[in-house]
C-alpha atoms as a PDB file:
ATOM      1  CA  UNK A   1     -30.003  25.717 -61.700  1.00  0.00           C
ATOM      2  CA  UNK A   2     -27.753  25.917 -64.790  1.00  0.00           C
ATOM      3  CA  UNK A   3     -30.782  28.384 -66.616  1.00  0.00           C
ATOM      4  CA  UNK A   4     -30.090  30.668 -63.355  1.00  0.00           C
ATOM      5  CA  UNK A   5     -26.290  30.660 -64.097  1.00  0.00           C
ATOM      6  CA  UNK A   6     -26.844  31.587 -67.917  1.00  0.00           C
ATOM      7  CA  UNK A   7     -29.203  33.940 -67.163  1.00  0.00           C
ATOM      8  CA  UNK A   8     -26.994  35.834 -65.100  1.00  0.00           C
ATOM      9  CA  UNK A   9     -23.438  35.633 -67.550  1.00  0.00           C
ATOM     10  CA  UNK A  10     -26.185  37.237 -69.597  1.00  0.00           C
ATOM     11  CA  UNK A  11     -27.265  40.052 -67.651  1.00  0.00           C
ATOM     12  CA  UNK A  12     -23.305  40.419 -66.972  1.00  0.00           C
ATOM     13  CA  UNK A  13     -23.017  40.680 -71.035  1.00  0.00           C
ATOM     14  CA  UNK A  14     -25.656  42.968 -71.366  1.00  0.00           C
ATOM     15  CA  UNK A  15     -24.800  45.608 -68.932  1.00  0.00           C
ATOM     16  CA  UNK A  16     -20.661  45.136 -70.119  1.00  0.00           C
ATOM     17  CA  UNK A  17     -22.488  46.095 -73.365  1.00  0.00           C
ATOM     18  CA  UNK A  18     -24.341  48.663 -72.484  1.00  0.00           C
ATOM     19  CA  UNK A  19     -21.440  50.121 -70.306  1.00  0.00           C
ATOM     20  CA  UNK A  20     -19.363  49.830 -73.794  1.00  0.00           C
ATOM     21  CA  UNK A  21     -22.095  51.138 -75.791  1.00  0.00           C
ATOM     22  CA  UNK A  22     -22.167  54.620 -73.110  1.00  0.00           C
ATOM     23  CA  UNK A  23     -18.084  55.206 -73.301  1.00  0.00           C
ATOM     24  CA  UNK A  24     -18.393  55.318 -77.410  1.00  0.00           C
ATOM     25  CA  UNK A  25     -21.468  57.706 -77.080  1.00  0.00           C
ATOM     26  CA  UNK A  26     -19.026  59.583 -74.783  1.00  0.00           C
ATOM     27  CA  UNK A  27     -16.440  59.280 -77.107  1.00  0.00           C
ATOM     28  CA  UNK A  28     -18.266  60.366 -79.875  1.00  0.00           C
ATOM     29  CA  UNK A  29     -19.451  63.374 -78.257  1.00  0.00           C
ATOM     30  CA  UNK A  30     -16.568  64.492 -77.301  1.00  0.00           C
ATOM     31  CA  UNK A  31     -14.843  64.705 -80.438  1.00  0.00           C
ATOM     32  CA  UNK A  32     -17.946  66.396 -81.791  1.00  0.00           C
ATOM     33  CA  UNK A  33     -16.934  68.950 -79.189  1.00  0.00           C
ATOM     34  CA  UNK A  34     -13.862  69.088 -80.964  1.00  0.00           C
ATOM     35  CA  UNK A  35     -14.765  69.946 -84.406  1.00  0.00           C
ATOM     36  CA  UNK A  36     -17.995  72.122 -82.468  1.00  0.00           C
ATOM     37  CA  UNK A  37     -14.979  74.260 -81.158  1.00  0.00           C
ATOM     38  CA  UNK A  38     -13.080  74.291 -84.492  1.00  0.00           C
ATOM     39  CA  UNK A  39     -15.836  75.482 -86.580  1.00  0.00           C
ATOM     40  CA  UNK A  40     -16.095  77.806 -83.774  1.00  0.00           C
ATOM     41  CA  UNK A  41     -12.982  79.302 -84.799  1.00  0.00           C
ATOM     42  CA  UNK A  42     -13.763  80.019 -87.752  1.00  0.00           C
ATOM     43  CA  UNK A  43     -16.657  82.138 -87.506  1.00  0.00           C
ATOM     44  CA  UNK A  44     -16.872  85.459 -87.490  1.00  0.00           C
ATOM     45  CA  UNK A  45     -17.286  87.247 -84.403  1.00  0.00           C
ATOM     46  CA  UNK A  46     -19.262  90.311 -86.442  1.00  0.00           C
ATOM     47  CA  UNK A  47     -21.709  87.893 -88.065  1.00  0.00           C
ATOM     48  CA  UNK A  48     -25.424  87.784 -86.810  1.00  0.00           C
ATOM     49  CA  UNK A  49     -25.926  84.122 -85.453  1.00  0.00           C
ATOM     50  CA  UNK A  50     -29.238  82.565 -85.761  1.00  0.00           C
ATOM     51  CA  UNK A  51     -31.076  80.064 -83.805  1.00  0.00           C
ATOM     52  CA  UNK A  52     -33.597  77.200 -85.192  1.00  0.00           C
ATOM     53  CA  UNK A  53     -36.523  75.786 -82.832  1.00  0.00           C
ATOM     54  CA  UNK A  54     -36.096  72.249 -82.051  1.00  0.00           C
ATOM     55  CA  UNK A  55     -39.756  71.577 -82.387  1.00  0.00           C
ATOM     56  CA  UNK A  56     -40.560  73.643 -85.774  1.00  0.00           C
ATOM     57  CA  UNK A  57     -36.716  74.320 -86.864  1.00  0.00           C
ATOM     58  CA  UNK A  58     -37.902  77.845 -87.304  1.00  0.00           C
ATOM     59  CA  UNK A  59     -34.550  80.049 -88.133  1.00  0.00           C
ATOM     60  CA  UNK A  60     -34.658  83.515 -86.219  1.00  0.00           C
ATOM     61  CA  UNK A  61     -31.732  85.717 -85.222  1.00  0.00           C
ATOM     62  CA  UNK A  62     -30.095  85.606 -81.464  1.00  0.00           C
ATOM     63  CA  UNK A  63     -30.320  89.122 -80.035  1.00  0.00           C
ATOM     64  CA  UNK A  64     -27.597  90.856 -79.102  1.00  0.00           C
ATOM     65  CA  UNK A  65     -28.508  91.020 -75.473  1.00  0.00           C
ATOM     66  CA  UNK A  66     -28.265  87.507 -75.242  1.00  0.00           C
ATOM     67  CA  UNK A  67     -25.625  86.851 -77.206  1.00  0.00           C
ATOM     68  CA  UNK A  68     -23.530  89.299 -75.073  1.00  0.00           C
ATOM     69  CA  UNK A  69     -24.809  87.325 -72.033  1.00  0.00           C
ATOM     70  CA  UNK A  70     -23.664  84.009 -73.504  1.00  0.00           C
ATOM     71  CA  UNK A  71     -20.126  85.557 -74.641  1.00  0.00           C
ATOM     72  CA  UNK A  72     -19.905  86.943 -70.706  1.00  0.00           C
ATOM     73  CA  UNK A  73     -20.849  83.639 -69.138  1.00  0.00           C
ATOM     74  CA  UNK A  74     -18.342  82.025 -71.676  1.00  0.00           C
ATOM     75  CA  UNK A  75     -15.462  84.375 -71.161  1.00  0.00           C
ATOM     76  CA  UNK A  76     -16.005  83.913 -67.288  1.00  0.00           C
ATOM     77  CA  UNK A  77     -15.811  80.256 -67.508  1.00  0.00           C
ATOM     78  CA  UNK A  78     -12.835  80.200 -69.407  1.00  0.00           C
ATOM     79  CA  UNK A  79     -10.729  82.998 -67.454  1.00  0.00           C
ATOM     80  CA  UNK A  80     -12.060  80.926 -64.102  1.00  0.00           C
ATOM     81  CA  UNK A  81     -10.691  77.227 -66.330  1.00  0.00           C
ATOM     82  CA  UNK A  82      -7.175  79.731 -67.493  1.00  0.00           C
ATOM     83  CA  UNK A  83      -7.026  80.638 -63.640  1.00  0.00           C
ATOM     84  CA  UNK A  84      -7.077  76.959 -62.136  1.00  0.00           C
ATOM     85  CA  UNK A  85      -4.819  75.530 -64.893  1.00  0.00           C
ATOM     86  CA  UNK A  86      -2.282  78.581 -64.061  1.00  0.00           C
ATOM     87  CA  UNK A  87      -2.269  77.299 -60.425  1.00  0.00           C
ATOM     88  CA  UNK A  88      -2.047  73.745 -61.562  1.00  0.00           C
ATOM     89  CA  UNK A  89       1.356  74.543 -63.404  1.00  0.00           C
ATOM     90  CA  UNK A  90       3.057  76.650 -60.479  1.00  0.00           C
ATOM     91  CA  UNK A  91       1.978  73.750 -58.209  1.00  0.00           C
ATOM     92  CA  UNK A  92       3.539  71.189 -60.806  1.00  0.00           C
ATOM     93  CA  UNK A  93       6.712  73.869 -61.209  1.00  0.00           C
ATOM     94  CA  UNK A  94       6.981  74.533 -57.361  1.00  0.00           C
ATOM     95  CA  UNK A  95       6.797  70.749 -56.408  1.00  0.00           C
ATOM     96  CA  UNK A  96       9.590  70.271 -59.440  1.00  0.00           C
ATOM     97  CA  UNK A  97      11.590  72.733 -58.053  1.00  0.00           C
ATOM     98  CA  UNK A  98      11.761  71.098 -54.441  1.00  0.00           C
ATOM     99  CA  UNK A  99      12.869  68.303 -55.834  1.00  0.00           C
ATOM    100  CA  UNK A 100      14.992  69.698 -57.594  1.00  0.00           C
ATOM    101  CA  UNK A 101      16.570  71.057 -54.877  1.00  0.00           C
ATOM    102  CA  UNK A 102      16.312  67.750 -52.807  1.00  0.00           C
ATOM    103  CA  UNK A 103      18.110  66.373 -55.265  1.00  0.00           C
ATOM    104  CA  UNK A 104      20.928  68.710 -55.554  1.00  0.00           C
ATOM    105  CA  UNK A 105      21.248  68.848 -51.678  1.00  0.00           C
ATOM    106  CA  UNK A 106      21.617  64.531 -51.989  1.00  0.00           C
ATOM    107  CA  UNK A 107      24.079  65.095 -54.151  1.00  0.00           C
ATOM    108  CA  UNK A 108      26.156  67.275 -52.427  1.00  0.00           C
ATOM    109  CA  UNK A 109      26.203  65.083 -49.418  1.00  0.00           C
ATOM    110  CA  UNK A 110      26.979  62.146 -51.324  1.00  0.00           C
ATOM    111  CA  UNK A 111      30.062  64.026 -52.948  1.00  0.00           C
ATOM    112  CA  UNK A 112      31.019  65.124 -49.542  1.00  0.00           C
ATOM    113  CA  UNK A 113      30.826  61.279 -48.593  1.00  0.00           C
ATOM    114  CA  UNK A 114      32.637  60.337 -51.675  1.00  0.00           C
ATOM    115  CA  UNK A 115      35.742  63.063 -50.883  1.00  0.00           C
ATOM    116  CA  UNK A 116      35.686  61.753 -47.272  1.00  0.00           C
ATOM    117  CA  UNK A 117      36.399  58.576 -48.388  1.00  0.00           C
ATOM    118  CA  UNK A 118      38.519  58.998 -50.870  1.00  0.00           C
ATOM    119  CA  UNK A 119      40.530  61.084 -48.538  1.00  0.00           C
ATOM    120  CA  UNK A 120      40.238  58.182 -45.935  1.00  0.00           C
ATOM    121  CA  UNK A 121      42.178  55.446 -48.892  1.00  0.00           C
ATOM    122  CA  UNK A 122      44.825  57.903 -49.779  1.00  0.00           C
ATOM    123  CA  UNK A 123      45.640  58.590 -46.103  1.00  0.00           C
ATOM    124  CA  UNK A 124      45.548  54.534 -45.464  1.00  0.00           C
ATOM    125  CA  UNK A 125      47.572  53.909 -48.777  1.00  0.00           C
ATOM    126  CA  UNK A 126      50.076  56.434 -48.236  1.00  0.00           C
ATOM    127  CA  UNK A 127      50.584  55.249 -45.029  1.00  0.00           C
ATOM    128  CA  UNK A 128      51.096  51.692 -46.129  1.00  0.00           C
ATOM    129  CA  UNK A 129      53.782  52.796 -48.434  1.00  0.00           C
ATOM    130  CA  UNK A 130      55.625  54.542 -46.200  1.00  0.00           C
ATOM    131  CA  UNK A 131      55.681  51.967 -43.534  1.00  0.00           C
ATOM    132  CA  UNK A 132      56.615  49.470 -46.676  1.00  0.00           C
ATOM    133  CA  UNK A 133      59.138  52.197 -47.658  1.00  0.00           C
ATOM    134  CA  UNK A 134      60.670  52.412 -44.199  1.00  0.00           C
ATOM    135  CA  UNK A 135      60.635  48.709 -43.823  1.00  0.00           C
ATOM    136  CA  UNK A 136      62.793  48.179 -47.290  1.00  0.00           C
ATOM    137  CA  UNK A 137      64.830  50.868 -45.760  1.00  0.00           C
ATOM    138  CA  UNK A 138      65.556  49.425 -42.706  1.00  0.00           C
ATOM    139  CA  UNK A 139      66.301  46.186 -44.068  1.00  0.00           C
ATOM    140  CA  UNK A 140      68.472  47.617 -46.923  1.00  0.00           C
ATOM    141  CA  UNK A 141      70.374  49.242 -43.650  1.00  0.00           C
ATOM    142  CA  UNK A 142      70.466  46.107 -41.556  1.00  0.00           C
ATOM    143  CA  UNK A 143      72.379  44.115 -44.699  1.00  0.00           C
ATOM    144  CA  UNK A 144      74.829  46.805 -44.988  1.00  0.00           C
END
């Protein structure tokens, strides 16, 4: 019963390990990509590029026809990837600017609220004083 227990913590171990083992694969080739695209940067877009053959790493130059279908498919990609970020921001920038304006409108009412009742004390206070005022004043008549 116990061999059944360790024998499964095991399996666990070895598929958390293999699951770690595919993220830093991953990882690794995406910042390949990285330095792929920065070498990319600095080639020349005039230069003949070759190719090499997997199987015999024979070198032979990429044809002009295809390299022009490669730079269409790439430039399509990436106007279609500009295109859906671009809508991404004015969604971001339109949804900022409602609350923005939410915001604003909150804190307009709450100013409003805040005059009222302001307004509201100095009527009360006022009012107090004069009755206290008028009170003295009486009193101040009634000794005379």
């Amino acid at each position: 019963m116990q061999m059944t227990d360790i024998d499964s913590d095991t399996a666990i171990a070895v598929r958390k390990s293999a699951d770690v083992a595919g993220r830093q694969k991953s990882h690794a080739r995406s910042s390949s990509a990285v330095f792929f695209s920065r070498k990319m940067k600095d080639i020349d877009p005039n230069t003949a590029i070759s190719l090499q053959c997997p199987a015999c790493s024979h070198e032979f130059p990429m044809s002009a026809a295809v390299l022009r279908s490669v730079q269409a498919t790439i430039a399509k990609d990436l106007q279609a990837d500009l295109i859906r970020r671009e809508t991404q921001i004015e969604e971001r920038l339109n949804a900022a600017e409602e609350k923005e304006s939410a915001v604003e409108k909150r804190a307009a009412t709450l100013d409003e609220d805040v005059q009222k009742l302001v307004d509201v004390r100095l009527r009360d206070e006022v009012e107090k004083v004069r009755k206290s005022e008028a009170k003295k004043a009486a009193d101040a008549q009634g000794t005379i």
